[in-house]
C-alpha atoms as a PDB file:
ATOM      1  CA  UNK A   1      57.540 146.926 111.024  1.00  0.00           C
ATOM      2  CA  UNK A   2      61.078 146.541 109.608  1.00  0.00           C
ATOM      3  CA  UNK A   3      64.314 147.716 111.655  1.00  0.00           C
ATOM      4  CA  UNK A   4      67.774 149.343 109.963  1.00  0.00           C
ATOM      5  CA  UNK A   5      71.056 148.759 111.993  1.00  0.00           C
ATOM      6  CA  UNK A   6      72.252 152.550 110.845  1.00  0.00           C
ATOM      7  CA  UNK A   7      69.163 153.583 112.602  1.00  0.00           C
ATOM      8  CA  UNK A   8      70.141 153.183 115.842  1.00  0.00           C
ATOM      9  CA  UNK A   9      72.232 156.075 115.158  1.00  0.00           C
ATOM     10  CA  UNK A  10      69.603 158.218 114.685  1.00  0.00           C
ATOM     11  CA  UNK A  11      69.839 162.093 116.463  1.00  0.00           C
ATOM     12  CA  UNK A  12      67.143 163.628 118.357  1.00  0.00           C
ATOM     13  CA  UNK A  13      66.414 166.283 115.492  1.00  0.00           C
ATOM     14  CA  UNK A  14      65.643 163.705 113.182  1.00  0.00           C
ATOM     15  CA  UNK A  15      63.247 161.885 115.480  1.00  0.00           C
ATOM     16  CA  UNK A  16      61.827 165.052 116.702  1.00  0.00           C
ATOM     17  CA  UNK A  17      61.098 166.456 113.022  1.00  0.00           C
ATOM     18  CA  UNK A  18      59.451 162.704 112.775  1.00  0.00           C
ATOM     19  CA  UNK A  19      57.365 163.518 115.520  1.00  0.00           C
ATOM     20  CA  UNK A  20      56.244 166.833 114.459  1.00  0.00           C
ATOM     21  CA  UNK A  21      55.442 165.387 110.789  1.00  0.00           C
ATOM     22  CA  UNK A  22      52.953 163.288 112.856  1.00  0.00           C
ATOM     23  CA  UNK A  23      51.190 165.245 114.826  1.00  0.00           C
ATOM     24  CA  UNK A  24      50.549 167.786 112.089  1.00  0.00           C
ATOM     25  CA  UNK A  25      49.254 165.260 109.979  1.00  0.00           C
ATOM     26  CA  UNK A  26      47.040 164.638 112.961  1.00  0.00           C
ATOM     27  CA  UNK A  27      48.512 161.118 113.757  1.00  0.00           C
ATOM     28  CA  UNK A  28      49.168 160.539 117.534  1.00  0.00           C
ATOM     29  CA  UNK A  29      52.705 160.529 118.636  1.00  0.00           C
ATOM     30  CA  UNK A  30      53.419 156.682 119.948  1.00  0.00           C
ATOM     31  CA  UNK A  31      56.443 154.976 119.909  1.00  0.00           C
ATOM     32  CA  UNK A  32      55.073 152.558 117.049  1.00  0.00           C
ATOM     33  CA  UNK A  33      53.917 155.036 115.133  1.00  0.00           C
ATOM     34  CA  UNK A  34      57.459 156.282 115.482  1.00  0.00           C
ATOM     35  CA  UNK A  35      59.185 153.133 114.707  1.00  0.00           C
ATOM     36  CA  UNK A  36      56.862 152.386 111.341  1.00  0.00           C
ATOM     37  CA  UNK A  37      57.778 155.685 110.255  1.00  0.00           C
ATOM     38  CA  UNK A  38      61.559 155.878 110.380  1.00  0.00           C
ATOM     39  CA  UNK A  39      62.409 152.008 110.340  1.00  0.00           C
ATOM     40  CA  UNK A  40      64.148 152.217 113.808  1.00  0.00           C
ATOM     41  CA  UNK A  41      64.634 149.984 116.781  1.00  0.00           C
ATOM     42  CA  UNK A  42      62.440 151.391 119.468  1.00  0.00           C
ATOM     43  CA  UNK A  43      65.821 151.334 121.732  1.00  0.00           C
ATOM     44  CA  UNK A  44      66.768 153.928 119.540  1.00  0.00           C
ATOM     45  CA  UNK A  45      63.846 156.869 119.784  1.00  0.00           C
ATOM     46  CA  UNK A  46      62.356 155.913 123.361  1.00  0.00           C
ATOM     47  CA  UNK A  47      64.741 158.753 124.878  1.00  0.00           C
ATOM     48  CA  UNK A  48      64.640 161.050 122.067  1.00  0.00           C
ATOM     49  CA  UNK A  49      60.796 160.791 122.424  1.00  0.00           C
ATOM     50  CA  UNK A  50      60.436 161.135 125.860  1.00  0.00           C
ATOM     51  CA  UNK A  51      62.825 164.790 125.797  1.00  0.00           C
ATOM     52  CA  UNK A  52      60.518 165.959 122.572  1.00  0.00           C
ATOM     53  CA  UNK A  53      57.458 165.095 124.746  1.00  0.00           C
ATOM     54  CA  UNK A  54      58.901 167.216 127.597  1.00  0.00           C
ATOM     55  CA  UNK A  55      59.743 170.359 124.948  1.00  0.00           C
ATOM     56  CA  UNK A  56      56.763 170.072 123.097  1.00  0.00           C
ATOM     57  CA  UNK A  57      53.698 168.852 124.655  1.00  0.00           C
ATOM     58  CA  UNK A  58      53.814 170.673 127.612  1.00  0.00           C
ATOM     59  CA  UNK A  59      50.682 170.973 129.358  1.00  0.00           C
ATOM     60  CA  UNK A  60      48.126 173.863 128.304  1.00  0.00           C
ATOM     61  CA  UNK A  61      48.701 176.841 130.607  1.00  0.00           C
ATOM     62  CA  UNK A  62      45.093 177.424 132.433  1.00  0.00           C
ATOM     63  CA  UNK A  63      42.997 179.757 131.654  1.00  0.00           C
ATOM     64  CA  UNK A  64      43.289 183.278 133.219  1.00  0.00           C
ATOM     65  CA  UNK A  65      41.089 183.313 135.941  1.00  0.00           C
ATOM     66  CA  UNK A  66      39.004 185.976 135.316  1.00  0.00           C
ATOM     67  CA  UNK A  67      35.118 186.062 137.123  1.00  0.00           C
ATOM     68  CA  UNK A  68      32.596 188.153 135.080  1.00  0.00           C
ATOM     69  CA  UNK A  69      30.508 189.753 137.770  1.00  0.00           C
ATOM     70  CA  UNK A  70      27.073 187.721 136.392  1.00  0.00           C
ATOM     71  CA  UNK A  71      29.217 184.175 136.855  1.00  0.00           C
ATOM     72  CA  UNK A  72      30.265 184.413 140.849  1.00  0.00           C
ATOM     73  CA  UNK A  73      27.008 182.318 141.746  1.00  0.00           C
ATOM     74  CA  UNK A  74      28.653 179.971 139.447  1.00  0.00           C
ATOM     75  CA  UNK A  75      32.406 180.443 141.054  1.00  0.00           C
ATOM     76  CA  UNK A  76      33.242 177.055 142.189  1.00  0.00           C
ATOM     77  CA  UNK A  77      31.619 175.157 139.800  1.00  0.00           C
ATOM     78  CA  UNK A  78      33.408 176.715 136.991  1.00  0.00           C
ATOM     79  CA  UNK A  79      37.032 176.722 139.409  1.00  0.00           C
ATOM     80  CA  UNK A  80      36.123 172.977 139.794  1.00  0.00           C
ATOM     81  CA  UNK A  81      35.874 172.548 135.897  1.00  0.00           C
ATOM     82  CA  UNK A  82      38.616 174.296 134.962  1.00  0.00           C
ATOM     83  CA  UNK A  83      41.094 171.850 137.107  1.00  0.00           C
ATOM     84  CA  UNK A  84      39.713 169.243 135.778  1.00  0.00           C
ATOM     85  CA  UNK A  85      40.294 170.526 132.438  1.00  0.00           C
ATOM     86  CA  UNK A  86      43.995 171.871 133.623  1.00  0.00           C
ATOM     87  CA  UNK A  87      44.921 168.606 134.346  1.00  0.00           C
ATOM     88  CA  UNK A  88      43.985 166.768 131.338  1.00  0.00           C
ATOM     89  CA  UNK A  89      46.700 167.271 129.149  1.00  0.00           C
ATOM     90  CA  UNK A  90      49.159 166.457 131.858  1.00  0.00           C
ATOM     91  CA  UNK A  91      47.662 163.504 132.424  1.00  0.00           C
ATOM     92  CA  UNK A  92      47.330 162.876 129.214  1.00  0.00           C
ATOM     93  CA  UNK A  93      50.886 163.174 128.550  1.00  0.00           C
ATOM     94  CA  UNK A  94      51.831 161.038 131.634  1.00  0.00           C
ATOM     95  CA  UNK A  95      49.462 158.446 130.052  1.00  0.00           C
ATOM     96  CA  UNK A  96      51.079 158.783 127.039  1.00  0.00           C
ATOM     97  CA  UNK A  97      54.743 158.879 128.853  1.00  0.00           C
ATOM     98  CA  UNK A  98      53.688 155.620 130.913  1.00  0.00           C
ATOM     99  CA  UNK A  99      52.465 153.758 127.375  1.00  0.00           C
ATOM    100  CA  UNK A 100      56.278 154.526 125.645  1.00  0.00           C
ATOM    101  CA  UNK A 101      58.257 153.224 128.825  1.00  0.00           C
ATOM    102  CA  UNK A 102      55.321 149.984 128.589  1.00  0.00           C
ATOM    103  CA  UNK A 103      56.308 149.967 125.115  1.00  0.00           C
ATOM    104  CA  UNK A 104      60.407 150.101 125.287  1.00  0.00           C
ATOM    105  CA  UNK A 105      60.435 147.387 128.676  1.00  0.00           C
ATOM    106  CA  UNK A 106      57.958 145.084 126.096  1.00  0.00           C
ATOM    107  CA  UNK A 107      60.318 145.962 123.467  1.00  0.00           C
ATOM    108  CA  UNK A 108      63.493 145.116 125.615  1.00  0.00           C
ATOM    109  CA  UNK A 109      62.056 141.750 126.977  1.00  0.00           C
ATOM    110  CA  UNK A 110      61.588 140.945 123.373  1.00  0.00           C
ATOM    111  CA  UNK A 111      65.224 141.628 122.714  1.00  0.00           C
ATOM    112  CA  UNK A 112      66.427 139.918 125.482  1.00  0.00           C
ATOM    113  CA  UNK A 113      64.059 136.680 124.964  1.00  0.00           C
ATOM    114  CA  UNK A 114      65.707 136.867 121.031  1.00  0.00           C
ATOM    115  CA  UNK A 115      69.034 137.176 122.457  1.00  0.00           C
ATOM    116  CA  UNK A 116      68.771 134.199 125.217  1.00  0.00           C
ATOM    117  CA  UNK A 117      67.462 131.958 121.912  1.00  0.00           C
ATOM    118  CA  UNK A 118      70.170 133.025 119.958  1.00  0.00           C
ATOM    119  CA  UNK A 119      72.822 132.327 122.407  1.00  0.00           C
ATOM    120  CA  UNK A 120      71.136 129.329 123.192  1.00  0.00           C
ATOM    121  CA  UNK A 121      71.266 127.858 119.170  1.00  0.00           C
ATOM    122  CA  UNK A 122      74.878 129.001 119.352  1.00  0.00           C
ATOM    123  CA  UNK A 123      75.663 126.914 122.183  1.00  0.00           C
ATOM    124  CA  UNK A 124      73.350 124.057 120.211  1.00  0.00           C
ATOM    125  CA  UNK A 125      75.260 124.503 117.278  1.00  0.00           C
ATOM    126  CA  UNK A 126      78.953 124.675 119.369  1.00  0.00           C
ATOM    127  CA  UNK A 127      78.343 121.307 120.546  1.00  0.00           C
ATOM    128  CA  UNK A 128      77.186 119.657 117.736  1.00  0.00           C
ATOM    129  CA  UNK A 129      80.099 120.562 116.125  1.00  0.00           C
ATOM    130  CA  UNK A 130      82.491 119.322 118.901  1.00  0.00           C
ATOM    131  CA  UNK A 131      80.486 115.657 118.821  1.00  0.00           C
ATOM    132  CA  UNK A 132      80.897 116.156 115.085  1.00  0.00           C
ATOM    133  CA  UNK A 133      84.713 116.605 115.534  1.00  0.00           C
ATOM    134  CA  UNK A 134      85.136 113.863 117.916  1.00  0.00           C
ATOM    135  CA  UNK A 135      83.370 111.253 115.843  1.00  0.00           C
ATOM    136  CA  UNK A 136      84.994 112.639 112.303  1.00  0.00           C
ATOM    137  CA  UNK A 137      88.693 112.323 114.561  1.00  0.00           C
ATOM    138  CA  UNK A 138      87.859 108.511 115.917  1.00  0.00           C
ATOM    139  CA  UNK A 139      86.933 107.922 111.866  1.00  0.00           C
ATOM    140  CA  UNK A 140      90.253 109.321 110.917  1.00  0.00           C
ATOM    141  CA  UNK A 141      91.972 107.247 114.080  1.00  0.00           C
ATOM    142  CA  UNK A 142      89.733 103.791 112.559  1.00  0.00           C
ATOM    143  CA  UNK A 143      90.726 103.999 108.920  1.00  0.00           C
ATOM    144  CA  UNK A 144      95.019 104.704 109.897  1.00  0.00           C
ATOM    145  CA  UNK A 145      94.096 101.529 111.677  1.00  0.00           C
ATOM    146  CA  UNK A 146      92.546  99.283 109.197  1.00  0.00           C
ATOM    147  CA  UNK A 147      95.276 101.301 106.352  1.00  0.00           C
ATOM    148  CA  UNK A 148      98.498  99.838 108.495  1.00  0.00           C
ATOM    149  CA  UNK A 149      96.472  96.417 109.029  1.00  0.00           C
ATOM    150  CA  UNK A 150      95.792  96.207 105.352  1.00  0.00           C
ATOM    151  CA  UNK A 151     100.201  97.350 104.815  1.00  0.00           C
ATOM    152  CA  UNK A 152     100.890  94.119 106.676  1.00  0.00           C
ATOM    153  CA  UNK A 153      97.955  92.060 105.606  1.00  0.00           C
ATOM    154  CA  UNK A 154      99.700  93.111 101.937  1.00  0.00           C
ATOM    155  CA  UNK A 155     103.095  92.520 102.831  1.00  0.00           C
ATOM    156  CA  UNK A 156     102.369  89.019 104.254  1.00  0.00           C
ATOM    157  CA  UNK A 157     100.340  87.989 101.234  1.00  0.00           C
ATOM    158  CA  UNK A 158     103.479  89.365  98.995  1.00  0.00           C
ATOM    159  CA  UNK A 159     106.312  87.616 101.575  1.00  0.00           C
ATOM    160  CA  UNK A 160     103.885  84.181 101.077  1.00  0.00           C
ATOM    161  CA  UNK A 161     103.550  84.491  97.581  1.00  0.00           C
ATOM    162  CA  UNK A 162     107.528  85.046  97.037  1.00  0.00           C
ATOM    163  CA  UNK A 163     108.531  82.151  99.275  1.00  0.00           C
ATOM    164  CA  UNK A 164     105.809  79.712  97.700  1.00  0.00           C
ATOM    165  CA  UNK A 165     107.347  80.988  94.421  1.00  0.00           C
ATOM    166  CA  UNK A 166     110.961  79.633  95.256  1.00  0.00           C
ATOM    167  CA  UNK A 167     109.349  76.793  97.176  1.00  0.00           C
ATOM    168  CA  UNK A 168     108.134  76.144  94.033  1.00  0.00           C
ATOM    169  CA  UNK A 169     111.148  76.890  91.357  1.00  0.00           C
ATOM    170  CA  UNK A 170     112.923  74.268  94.047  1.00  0.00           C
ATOM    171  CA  UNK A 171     110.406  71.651  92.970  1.00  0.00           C
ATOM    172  CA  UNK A 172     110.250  72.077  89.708  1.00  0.00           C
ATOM    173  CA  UNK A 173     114.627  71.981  89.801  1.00  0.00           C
ATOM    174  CA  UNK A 174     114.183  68.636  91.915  1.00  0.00           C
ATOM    175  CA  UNK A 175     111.409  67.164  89.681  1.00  0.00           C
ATOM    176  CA  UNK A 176     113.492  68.090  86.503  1.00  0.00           C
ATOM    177  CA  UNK A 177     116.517  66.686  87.794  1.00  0.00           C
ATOM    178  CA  UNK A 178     114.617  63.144  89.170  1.00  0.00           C
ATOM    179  CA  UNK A 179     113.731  63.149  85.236  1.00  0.00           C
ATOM    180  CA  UNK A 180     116.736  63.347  84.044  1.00  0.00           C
ATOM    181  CA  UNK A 181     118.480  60.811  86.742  1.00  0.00           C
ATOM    182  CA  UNK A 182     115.676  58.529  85.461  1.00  0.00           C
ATOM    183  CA  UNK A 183     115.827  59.162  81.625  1.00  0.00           C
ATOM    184  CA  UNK A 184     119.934  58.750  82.603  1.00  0.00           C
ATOM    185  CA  UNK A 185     119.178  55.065  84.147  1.00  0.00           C
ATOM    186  CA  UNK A 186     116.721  53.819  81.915  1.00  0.00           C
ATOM    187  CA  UNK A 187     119.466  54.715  78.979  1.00  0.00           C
ATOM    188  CA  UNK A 188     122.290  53.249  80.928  1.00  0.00           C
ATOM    189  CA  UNK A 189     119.796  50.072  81.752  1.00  0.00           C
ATOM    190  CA  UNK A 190     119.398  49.543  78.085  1.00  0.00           C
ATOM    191  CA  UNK A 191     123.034  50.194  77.142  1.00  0.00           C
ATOM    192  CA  UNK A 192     124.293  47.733  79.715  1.00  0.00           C
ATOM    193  CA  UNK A 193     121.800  45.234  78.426  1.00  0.00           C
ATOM    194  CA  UNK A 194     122.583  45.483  74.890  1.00  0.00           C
ATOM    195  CA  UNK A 195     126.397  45.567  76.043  1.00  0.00           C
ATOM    196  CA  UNK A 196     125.107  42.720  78.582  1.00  0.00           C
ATOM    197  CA  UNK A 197     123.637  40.500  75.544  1.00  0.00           C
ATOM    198  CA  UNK A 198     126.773  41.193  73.683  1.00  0.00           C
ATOM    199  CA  UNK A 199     129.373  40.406  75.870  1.00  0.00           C
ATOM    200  CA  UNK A 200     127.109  37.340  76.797  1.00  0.00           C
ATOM    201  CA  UNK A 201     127.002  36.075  73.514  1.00  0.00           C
ATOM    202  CA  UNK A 202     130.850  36.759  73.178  1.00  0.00           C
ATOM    203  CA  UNK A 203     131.468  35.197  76.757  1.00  0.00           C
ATOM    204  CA  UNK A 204     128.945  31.948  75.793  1.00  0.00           C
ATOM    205  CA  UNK A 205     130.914  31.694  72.621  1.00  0.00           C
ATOM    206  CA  UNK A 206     134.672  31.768  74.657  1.00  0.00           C
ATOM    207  CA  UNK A 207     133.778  30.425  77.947  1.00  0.00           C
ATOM    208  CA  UNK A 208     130.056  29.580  77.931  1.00  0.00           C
ATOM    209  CA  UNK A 209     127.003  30.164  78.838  1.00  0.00           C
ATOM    210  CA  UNK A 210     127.024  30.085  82.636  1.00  0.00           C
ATOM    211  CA  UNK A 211     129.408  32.257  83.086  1.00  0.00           C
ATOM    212  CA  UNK A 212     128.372  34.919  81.137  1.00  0.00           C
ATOM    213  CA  UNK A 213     125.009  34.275  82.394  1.00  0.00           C
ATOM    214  CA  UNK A 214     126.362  34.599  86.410  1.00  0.00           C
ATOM    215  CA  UNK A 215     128.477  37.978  85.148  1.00  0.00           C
ATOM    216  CA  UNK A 216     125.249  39.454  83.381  1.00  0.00           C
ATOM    217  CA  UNK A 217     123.084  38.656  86.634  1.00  0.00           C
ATOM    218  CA  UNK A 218     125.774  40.564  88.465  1.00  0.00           C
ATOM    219  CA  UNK A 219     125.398  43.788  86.256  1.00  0.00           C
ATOM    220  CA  UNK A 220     121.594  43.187  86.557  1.00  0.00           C
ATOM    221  CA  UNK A 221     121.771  43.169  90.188  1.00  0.00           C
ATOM    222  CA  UNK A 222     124.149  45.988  90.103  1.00  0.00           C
ATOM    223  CA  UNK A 223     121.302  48.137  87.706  1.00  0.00           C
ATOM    224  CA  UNK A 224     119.054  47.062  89.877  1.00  0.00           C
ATOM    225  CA  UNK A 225     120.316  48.821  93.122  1.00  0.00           C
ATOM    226  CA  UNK A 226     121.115  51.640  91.526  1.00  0.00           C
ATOM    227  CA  UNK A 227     117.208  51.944  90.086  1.00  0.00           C
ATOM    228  CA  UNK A 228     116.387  51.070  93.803  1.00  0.00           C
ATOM    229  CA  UNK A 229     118.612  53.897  95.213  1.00  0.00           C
ATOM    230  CA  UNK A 230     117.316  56.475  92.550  1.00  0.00           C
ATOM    231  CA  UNK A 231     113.807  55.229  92.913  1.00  0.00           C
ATOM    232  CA  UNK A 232     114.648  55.975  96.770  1.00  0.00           C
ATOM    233  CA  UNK A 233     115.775  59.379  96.167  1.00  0.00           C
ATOM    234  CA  UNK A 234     112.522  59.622  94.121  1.00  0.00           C
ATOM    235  CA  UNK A 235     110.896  59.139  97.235  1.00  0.00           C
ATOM    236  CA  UNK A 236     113.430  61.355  99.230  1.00  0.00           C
ATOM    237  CA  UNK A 237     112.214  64.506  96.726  1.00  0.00           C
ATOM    238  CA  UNK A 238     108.689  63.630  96.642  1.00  0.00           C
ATOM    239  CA  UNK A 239     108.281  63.932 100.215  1.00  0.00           C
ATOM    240  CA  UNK A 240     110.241  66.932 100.403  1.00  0.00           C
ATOM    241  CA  UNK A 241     108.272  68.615  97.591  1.00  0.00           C
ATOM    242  CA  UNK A 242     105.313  67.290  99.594  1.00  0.00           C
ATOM    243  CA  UNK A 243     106.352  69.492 102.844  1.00  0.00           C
ATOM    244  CA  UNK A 244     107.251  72.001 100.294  1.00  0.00           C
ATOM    245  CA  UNK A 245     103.727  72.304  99.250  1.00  0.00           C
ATOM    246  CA  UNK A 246     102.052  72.088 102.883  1.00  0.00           C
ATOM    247  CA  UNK A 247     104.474  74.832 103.586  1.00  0.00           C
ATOM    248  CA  UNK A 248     103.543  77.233 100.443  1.00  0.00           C
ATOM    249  CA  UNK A 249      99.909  76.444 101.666  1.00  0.00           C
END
């Protein structure tokens, strides 16, 4: 049994020529039988039904009572029969009024039961999609938190790698200049020793040996502190690159 939504529009002529079509094919007149034949809600023909039951199924009128003369022995059985049989189409049709209101409260308790299930998966539904919401908004809440931890986290790496980078260009300017102070000193060692071993020779030759050889111990001792003082400013840079490094790090 299959149910249009226009049908519950339906007038009483149309379910009343429905009705008729039934019972002259012979077919009793039941809500069902109504509902499989126009594809209608039973909501929608129970009070149509019950007003064509009213106009056309009225009870037979009884028999006129009329008592041949050879049938008064047989007077109040035959009174007693007729009732009986006056009355059977009425009840009959009060049966048959009884069975459609049956059928329209089952039908209604049907509608109501889908109803309460339907409002019920709604209401299901509803708060799945609020939990849904809340977990999708603490998600969105988590990952602008770990985006502005991985801004900084990016920003110190990048300040770190920039200072370590001059920390660096400092060292290498220190370590090239320590080369060149040495290079510098180990040139002006050998010049003053060649000049040393000249003027010595020319000193031994005017004034003699000692003496030249106190004045080039002099300039010896002379080289010498200044290799000591460079060798300490050696030091002096190395341990600052040293801190330089343990800072980078």
């Amino acid at each position: 049994m299959t149910t249009d939504s226009s049908s519950q529009d339906l007038s009483f002529d149309e379910i009343a020529s429905a009705a008729s079509a039934l019972q002259g094919a012979g077919t009793p007149v039941t809500l069902d039988a109504l509902v499989d034949a126009l594809g209608a809600a039973p909501s929608a023909i129970g009070r149509h039904l019950r007003a064509w039951r009213l106009e056309h199924e009225q009870p037979p009128a009884p028999a006129p009572a009329e008592l041949p003369p050879a049938l008064l022995a047989d007077l109040a059985k035959w009174a007693q029969q007729h009732a009986v049989d006056a009355g059977a189409g009425a009840r009959a049709m009060q049966a048959r009024l009884e069975a459609d209101m049956d059928d329209l409260i089952a039908a209604g308790e049907r509608l109501e039961a889908e109803r309460a299930d339907l409002s019920a998966q709604v209401e299901s539904a509803s708060d799945a999609r609020d939990a849904a919401q809340a977990v999708a908004d603490e998600r969105n809440e988590e990952i602008e938190r770990l985006n502005a931890e991985l801004r900084n986290a990016r920003q110190v790496a990048m300040d770190a790698l920039v200072s370590k980078a001059k920390d660096q260009l400092a060292i290498d300017g220190k370590d090239a200049q320590l080369a060149d102070l040495r290079g510098q000193l180990e040139r002006s060692v050998a010049a003053s020793s060649a000049q040393s071993d000249a003027r010595l020779a020319a000193e031994m030759e005017l004034v003699g040996a000692t003496t030249a050889r106190d004045s080039l111990a002099l300039e010896v001792k002379d080289l010498q502190a200044q290799l000591a003082a460079a060798k300490s400013d050696r030091g002096a840079l190395r341990m600052e690159l040293d801190a330089l490094r343990k800072k980078a790090k």
